[in-house]
N, C-alpha and C. Protein backbone atom coordinates (compact mmCIF):
# COMPACT_ATOMS: atom_id res chain seq x y z
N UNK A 1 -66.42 182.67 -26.44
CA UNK A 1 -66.04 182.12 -27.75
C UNK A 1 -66.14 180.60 -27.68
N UNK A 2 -66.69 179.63 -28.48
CA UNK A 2 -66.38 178.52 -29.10
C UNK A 2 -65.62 177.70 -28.72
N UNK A 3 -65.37 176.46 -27.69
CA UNK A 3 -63.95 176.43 -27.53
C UNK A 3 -63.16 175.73 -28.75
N UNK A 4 -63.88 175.34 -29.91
CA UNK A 4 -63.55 174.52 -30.89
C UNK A 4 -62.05 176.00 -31.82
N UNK A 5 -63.40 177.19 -31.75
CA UNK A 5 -62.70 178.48 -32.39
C UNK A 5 -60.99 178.23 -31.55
N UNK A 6 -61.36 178.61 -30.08
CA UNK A 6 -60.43 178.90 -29.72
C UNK A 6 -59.16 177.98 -29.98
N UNK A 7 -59.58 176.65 -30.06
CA UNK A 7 -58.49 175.64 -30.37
C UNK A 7 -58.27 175.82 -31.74
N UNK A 8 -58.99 176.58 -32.54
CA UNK A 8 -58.45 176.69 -33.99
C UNK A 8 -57.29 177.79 -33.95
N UNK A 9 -58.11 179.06 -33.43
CA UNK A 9 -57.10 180.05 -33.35
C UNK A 9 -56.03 179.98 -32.43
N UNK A 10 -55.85 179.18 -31.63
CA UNK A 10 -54.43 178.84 -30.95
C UNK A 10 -53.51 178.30 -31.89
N UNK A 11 -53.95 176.89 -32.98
CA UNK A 11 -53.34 176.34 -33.13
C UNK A 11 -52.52 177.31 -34.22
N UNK A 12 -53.28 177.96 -35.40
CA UNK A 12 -52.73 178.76 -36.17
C UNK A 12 -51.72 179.96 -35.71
N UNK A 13 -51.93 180.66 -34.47
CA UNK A 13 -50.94 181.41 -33.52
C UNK A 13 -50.09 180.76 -33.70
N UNK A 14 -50.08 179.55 -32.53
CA UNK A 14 -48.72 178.62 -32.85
C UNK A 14 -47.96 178.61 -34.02
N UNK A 15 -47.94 178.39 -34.90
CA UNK A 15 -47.81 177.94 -36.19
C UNK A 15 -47.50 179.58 -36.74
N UNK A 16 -47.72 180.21 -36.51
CA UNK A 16 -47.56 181.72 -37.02
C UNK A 16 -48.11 181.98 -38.33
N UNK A 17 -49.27 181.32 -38.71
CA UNK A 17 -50.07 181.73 -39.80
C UNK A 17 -50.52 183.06 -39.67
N UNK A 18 -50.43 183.61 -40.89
CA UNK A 18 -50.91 184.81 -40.87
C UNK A 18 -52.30 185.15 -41.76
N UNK A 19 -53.38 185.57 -40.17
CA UNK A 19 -55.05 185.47 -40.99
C UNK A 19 -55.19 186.58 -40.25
N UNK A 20 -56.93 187.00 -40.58
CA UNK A 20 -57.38 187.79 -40.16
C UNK A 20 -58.76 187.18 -39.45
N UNK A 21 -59.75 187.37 -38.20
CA UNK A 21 -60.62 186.56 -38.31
C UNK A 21 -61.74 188.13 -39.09
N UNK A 22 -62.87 187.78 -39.25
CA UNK A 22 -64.01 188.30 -40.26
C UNK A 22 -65.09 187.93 -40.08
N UNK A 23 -65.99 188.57 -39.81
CA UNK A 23 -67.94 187.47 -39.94
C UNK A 23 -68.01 188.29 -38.35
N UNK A 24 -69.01 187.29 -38.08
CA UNK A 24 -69.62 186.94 -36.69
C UNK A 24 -68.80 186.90 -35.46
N UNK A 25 -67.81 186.07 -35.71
CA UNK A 25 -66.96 185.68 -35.04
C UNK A 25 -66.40 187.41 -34.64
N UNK A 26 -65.72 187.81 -35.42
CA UNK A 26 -64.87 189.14 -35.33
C UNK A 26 -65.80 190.42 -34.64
N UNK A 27 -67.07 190.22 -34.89
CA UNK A 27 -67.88 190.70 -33.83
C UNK A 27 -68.39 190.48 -32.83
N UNK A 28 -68.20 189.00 -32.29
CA UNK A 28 -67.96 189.04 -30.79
C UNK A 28 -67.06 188.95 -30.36
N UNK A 29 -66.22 188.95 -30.34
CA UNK A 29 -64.71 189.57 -30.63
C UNK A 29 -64.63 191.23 -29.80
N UNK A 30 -65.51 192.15 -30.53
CA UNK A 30 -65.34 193.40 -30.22
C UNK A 30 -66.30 193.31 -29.52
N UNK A 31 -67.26 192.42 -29.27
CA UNK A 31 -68.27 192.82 -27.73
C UNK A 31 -69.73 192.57 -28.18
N UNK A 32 -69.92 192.31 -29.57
CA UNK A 32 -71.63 192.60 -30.71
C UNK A 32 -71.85 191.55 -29.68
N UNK A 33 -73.71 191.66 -29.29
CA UNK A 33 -74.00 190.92 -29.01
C UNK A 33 -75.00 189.99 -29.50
N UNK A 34 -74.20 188.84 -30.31
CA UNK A 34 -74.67 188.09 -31.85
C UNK A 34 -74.08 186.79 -31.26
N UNK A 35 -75.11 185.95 -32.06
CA UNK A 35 -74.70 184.31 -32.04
C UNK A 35 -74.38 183.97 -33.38
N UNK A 36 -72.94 183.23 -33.48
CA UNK A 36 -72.42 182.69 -34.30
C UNK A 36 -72.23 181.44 -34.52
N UNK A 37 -71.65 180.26 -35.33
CA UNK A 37 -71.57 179.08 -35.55
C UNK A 37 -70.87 178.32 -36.42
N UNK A 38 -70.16 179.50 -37.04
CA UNK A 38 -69.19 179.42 -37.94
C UNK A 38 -67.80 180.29 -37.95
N UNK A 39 -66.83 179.92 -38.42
CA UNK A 39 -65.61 180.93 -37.84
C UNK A 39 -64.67 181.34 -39.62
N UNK A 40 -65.27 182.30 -39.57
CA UNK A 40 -64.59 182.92 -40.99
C UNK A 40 -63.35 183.81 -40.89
N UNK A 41 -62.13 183.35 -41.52
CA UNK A 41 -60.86 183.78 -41.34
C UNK A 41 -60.76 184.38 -42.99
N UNK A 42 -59.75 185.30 -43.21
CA UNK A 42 -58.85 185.91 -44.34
C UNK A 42 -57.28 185.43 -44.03
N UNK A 43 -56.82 184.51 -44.94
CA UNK A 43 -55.66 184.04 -44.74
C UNK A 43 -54.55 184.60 -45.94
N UNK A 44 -53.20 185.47 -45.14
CA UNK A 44 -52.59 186.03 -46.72
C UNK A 44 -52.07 184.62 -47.29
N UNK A 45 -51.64 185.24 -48.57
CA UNK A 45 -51.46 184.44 -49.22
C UNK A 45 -50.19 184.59 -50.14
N UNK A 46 -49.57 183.73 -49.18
CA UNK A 46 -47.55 183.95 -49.53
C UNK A 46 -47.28 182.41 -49.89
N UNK A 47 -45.99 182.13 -50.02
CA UNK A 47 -45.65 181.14 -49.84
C UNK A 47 -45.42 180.40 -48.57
N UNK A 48 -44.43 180.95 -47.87
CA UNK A 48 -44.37 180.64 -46.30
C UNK A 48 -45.49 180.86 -45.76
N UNK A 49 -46.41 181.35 -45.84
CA UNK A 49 -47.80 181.53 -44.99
C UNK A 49 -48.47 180.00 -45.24
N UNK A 50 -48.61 179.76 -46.64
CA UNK A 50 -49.06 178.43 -46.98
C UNK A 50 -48.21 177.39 -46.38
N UNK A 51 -47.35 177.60 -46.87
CA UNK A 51 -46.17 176.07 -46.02
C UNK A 51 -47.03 175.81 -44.59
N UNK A 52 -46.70 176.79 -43.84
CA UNK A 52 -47.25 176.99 -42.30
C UNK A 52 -48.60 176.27 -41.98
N UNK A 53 -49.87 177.47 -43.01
CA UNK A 53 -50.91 176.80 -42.84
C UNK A 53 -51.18 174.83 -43.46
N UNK A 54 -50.52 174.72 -44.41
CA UNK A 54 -50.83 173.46 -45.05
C UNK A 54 -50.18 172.62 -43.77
N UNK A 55 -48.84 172.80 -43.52
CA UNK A 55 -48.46 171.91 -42.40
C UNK A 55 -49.06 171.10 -41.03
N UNK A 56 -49.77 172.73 -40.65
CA UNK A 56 -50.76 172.56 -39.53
C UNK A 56 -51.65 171.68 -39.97
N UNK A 57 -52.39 171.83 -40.99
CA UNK A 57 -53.51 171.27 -41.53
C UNK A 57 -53.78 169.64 -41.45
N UNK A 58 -52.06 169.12 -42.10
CA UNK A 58 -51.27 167.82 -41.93
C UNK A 58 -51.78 167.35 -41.11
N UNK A 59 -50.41 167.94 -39.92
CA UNK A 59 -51.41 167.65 -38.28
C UNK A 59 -52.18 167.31 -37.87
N UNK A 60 -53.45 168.46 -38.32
CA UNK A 60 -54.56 167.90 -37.51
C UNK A 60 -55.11 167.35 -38.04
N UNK A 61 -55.17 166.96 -39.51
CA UNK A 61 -56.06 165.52 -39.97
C UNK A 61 -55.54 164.63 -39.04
N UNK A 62 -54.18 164.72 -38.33
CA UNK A 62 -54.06 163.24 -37.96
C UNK A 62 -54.83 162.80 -36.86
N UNK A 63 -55.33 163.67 -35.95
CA UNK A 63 -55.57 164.00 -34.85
C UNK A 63 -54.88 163.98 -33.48
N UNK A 64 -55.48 164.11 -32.31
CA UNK A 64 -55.12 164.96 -31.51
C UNK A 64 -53.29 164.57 -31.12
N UNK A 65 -53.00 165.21 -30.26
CA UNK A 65 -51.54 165.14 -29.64
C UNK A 65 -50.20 164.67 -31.25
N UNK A 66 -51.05 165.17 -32.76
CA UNK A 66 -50.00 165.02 -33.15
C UNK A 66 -48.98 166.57 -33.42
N UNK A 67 -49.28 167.48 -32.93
CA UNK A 67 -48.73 168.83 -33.11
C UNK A 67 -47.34 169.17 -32.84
């Protein structure tokens, strides 16, 4: 995987956003053997889910070590 993905999908773990990943990505994931370049997520869509995700988001515009 990506290590950019992986630092995406850590950071959202952290944060306890709740997504799904989808695309390319989600099939190498299960093993497809496909090249990807883009990372397509399904994010629900609550209130607290948003708080969470927008927060993170904050963050990392600021960049690094502000988490």
């Amino acid at each position: 995987m990506n290590p950019s993905f992986r630092e995406i999908l850590e950071l959202v773990n952290k944060h306890q956003v709740e997504y799904s990943v989808v695309g390319g990505v989600a099939a190498v994931i299960q093993g497809a053997p496909v090249t990807t370049f883009d990372l397509d997520a399904l994010v629900r869509i609550n209130e607290e889910n948003a708080m969470r995700l927008a927060k993170e988001s904050d963050r990392s515009s600021q960049g690094p070590g502000r988490s």
